[in-house]
PDB file of N, CA and C in Angstrom:
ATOM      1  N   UNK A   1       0.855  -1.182   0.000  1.00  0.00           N
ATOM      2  CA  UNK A   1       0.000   0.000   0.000  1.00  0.00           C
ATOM      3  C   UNK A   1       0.893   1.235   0.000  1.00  0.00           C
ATOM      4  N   UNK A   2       0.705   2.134  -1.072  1.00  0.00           N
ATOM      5  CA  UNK A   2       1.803   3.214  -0.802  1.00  0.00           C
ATOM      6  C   UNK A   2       0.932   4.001  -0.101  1.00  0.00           C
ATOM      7  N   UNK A   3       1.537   5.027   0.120  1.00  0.00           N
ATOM      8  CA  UNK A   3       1.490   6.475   1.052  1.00  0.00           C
ATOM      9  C   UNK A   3       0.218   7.111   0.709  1.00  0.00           C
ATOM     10  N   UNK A   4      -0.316   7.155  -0.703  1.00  0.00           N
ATOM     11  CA  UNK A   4      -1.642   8.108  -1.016  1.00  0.00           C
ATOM     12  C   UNK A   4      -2.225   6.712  -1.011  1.00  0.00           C
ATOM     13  N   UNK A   5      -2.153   5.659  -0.570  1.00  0.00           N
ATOM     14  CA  UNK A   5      -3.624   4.382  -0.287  1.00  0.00           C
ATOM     15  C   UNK A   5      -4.291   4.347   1.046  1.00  0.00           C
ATOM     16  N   UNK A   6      -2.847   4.918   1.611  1.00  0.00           N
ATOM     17  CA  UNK A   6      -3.138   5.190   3.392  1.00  0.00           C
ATOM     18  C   UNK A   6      -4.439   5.342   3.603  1.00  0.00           C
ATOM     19  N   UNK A   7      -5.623   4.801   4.214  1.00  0.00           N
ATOM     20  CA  UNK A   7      -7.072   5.485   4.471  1.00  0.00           C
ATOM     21  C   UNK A   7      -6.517   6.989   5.540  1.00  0.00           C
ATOM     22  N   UNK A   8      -6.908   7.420   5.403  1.00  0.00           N
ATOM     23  CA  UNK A   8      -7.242   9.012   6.113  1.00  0.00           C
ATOM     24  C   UNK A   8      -8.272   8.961   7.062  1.00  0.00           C
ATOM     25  N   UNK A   9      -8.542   8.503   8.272  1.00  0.00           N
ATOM     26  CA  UNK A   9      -9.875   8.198   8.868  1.00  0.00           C
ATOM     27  C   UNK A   9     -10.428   9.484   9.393  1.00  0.00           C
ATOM     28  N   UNK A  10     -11.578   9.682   9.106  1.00  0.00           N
ATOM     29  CA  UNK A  10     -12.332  10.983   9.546  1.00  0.00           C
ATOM     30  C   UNK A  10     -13.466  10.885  10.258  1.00  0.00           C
ATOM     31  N   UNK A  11     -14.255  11.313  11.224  1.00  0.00           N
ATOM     32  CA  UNK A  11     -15.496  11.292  11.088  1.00  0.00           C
ATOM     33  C   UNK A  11     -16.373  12.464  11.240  1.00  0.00           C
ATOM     34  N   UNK A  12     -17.630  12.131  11.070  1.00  0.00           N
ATOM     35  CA  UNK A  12     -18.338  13.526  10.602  1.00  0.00           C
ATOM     36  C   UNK A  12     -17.975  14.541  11.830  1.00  0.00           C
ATOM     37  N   UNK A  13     -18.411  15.929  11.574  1.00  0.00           N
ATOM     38  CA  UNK A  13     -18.560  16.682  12.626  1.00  0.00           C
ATOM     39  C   UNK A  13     -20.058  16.431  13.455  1.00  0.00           C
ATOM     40  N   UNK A  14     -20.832  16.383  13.118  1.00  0.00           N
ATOM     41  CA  UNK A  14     -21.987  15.875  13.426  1.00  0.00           C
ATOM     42  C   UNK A  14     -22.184  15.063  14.394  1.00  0.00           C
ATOM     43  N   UNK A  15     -21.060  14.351  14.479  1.00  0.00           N
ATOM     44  CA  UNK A  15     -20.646  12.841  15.435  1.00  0.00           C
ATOM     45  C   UNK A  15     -21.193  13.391  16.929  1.00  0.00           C
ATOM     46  N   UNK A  16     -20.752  14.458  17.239  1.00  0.00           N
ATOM     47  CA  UNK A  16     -20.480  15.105  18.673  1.00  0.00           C
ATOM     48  C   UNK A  16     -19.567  14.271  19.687  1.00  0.00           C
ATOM     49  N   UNK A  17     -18.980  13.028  19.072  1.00  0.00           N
ATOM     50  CA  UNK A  17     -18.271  12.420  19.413  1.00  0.00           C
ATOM     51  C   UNK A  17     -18.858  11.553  21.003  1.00  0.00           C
ATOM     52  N   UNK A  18     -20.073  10.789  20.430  1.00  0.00           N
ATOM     53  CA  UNK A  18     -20.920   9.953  21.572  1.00  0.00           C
ATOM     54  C   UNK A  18     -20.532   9.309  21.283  1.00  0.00           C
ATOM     55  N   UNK A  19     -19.456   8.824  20.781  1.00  0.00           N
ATOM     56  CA  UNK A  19     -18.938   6.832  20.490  1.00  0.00           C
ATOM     57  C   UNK A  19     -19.401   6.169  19.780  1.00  0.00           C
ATOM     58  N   UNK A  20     -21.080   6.579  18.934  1.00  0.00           N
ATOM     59  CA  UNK A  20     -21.245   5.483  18.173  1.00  0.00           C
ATOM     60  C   UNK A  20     -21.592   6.549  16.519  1.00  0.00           C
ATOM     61  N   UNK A  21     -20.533   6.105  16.275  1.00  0.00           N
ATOM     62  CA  UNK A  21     -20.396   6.937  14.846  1.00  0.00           C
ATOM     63  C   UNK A  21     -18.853   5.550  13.563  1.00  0.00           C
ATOM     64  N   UNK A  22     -19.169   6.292  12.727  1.00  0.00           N
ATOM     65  CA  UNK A  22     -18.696   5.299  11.993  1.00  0.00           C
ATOM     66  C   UNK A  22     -17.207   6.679  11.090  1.00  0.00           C
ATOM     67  N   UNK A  23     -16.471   6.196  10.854  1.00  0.00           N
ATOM     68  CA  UNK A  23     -15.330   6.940  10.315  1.00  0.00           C
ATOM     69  C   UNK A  23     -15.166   6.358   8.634  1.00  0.00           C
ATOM     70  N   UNK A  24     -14.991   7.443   7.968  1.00  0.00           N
ATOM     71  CA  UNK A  24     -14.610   6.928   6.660  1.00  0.00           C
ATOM     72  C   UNK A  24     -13.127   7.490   6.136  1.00  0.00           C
ATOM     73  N   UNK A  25     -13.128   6.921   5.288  1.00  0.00           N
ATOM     74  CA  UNK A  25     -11.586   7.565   4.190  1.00  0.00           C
ATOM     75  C   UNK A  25     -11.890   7.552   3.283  1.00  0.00           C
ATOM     76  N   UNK A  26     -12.427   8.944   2.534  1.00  0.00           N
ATOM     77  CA  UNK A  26     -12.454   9.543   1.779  1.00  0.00           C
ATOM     78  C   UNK A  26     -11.457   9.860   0.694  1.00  0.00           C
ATOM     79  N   UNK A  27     -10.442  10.173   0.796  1.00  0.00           N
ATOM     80  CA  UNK A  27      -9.011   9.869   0.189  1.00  0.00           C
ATOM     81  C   UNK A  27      -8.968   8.933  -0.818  1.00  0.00           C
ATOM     82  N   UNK A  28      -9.531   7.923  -0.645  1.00  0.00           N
ATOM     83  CA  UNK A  28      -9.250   6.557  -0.795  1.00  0.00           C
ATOM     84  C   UNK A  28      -9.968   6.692  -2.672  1.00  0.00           C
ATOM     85  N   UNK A  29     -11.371   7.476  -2.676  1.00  0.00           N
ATOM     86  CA  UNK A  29     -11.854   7.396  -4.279  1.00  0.00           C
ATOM     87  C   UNK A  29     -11.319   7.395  -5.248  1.00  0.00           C
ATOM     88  N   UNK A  30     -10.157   8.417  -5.226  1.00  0.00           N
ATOM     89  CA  UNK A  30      -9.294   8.238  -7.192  1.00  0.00           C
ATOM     90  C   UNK A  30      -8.501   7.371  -7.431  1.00  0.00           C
ATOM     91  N   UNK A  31      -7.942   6.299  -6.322  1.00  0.00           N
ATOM     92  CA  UNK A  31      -6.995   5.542  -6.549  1.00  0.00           C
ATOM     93  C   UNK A  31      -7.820   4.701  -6.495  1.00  0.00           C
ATOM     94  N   UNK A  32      -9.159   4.104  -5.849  1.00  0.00           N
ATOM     95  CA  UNK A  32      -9.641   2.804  -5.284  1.00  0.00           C
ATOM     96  C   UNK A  32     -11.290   3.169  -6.290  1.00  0.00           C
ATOM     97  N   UNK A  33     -11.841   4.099  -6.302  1.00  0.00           N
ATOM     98  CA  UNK A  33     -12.477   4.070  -6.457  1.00  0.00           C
ATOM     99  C   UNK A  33     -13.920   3.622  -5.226  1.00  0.00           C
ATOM    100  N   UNK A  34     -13.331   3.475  -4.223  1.00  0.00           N
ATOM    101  CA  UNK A  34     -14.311   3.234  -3.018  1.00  0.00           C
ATOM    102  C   UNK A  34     -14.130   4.129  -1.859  1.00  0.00           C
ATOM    103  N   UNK A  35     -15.138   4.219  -1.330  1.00  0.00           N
ATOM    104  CA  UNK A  35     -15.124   4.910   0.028  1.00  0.00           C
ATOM    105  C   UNK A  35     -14.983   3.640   1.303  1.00  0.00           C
ATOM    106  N   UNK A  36     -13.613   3.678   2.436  1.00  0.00           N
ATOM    107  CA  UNK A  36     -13.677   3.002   3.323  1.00  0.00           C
ATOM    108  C   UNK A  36     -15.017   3.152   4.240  1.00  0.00           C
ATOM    109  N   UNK A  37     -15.366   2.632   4.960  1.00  0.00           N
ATOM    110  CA  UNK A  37     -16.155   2.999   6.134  1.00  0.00           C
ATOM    111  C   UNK A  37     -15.716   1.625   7.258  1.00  0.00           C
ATOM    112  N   UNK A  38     -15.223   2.289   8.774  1.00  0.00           N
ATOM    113  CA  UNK A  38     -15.504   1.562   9.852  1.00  0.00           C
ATOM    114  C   UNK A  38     -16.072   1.661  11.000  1.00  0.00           C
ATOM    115  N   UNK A  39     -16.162   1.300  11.927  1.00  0.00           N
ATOM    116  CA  UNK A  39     -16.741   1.309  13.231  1.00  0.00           C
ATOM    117  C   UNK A  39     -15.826   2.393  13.947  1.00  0.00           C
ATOM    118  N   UNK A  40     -16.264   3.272  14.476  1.00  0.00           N
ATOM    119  CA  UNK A  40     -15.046   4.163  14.962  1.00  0.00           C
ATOM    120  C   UNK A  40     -14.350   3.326  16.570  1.00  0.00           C
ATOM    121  N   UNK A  41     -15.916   2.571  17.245  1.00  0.00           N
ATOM    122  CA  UNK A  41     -15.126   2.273  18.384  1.00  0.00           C
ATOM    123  C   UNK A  41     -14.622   0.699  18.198  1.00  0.00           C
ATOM    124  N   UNK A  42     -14.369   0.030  17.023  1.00  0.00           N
ATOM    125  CA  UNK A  42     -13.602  -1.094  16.595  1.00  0.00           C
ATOM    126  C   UNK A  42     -13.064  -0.662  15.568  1.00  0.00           C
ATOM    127  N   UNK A  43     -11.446   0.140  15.318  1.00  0.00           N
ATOM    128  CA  UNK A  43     -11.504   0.619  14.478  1.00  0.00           C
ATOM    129  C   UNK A  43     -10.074  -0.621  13.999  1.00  0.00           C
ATOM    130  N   UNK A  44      -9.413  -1.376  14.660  1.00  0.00           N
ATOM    131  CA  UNK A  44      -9.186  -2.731  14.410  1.00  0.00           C
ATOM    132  C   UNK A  44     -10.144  -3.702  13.690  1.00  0.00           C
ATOM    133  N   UNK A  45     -11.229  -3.638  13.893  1.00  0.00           N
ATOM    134  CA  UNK A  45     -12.550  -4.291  13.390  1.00  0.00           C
ATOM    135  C   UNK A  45     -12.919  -4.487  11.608  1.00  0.00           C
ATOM    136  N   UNK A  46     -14.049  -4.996  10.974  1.00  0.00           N
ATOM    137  CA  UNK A  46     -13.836  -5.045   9.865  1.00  0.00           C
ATOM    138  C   UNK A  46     -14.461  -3.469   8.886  1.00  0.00           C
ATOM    139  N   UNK A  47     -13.797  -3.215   8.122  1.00  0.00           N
ATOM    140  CA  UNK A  47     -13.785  -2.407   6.982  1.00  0.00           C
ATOM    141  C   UNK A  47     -14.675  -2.895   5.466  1.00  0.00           C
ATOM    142  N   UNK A  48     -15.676  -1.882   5.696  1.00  0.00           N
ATOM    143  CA  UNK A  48     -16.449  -1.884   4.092  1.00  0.00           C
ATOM    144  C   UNK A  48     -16.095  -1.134   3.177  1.00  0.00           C
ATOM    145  N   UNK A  49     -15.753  -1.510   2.048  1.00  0.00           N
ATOM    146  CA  UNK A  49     -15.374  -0.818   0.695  1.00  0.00           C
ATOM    147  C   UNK A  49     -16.793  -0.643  -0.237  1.00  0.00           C
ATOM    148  N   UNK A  50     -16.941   0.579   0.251  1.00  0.00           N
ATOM    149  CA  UNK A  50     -18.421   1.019  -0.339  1.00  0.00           C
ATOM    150  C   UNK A  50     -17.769   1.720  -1.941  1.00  0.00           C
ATOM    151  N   UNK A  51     -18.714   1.372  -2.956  1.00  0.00           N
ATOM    152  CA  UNK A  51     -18.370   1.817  -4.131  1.00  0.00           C
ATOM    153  C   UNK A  51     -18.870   3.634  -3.656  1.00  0.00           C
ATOM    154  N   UNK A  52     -17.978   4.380  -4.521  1.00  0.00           N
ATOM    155  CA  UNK A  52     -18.217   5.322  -4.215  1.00  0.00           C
ATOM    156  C   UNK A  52     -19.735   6.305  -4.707  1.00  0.00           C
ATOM    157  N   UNK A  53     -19.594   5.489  -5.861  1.00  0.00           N
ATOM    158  CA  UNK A  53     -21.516   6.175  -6.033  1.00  0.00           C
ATOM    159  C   UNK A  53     -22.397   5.769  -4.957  1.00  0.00           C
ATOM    160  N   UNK A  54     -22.035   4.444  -4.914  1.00  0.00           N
ATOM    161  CA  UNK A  54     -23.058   3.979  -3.511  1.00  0.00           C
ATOM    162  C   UNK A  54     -23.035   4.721  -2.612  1.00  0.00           C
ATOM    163  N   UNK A  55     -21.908   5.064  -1.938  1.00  0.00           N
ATOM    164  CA  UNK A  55     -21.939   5.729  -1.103  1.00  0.00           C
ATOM    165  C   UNK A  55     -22.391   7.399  -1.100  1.00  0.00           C
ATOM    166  N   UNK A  56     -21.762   8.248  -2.219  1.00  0.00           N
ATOM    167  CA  UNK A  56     -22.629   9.698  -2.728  1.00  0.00           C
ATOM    168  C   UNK A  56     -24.137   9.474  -2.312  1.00  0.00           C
ATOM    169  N   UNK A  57     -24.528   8.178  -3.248  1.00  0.00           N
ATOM    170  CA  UNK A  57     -26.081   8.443  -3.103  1.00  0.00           C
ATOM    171  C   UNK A  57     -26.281   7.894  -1.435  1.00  0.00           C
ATOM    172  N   UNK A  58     -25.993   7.930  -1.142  1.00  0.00           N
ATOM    173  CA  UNK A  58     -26.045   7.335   1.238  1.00  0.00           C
ATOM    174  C   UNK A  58     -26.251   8.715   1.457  1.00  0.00           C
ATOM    175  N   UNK A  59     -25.629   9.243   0.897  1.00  0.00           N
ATOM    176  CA  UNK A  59     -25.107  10.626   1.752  1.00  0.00           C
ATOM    177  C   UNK A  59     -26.483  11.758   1.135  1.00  0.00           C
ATOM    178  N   UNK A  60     -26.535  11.496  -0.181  1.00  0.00           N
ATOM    179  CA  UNK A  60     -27.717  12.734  -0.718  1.00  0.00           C
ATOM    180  C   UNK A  60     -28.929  12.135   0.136  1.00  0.00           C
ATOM    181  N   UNK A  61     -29.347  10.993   0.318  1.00  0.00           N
ATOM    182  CA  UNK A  61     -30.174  10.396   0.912  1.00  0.00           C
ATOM    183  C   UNK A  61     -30.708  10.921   1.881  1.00  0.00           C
ATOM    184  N   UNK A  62     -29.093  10.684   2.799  1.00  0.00           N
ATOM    185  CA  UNK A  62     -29.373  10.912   4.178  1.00  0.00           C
ATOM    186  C   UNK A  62     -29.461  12.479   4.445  1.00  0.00           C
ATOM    187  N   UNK A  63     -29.277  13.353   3.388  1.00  0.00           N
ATOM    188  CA  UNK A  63     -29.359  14.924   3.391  1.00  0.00           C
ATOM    189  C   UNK A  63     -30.774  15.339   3.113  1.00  0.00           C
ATOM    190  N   UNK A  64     -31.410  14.641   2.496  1.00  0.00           N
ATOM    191  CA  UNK A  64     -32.711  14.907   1.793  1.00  0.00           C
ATOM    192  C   UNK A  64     -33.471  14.011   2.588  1.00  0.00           C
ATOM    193  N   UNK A  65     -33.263  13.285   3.289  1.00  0.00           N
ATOM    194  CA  UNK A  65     -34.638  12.426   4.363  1.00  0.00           C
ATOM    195  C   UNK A  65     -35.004  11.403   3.344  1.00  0.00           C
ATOM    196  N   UNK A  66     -34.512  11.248   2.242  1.00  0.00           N
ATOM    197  CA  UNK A  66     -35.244  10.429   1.412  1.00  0.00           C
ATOM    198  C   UNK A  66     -34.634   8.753   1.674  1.00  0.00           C
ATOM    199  N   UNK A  67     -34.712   8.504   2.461  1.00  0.00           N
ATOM    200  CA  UNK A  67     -33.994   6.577   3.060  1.00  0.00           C
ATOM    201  C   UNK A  67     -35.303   6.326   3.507  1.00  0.00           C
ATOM    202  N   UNK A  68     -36.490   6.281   2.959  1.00  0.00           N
ATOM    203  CA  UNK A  68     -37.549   5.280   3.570  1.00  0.00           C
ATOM    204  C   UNK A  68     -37.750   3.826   3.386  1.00  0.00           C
ATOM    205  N   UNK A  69     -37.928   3.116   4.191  1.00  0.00           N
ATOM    206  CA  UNK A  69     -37.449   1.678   3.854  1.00  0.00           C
ATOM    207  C   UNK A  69     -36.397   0.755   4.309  1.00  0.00           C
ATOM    208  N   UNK A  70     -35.209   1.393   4.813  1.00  0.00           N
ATOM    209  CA  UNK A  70     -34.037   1.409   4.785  1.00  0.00           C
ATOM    210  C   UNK A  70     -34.223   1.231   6.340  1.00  0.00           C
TER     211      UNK A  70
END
């Protein structure tokens, strides 16, 4: 893994940092084409490689209220 594969772990600001929030690496799209996502409080734990459209559309989703079903 070189140096720009490194995940970058972030998590939202939003978090307020109550422990149960999930961290992604963002970084990760032009080389991988995926967005990481993990557990922030298992962050040893396992890692999803969300395609990155998948993930855009998570996010417009979850901006617009529109996840009914889900």
């Amino acid at each position: 893994m070189t140096t720009d594969e490194t995940p970058r772990w972030f998590t939202s600001s939003y978090s307020n940092n109550g422990g149960n929030c999930v961290e992604v690496a963002a970084n990760l799209v032009a080389s991988r084409g995926t967005v990481p996502v993990r557990d922030s409080k298992d962050q040893g734990g396992p890692i999803l490689d969300l395609p990155a459209g998948a993930f855009s559309a998570f996010i417009e989703g979850v901006k617009s209220g529109n996840l009914h079903g889900i």
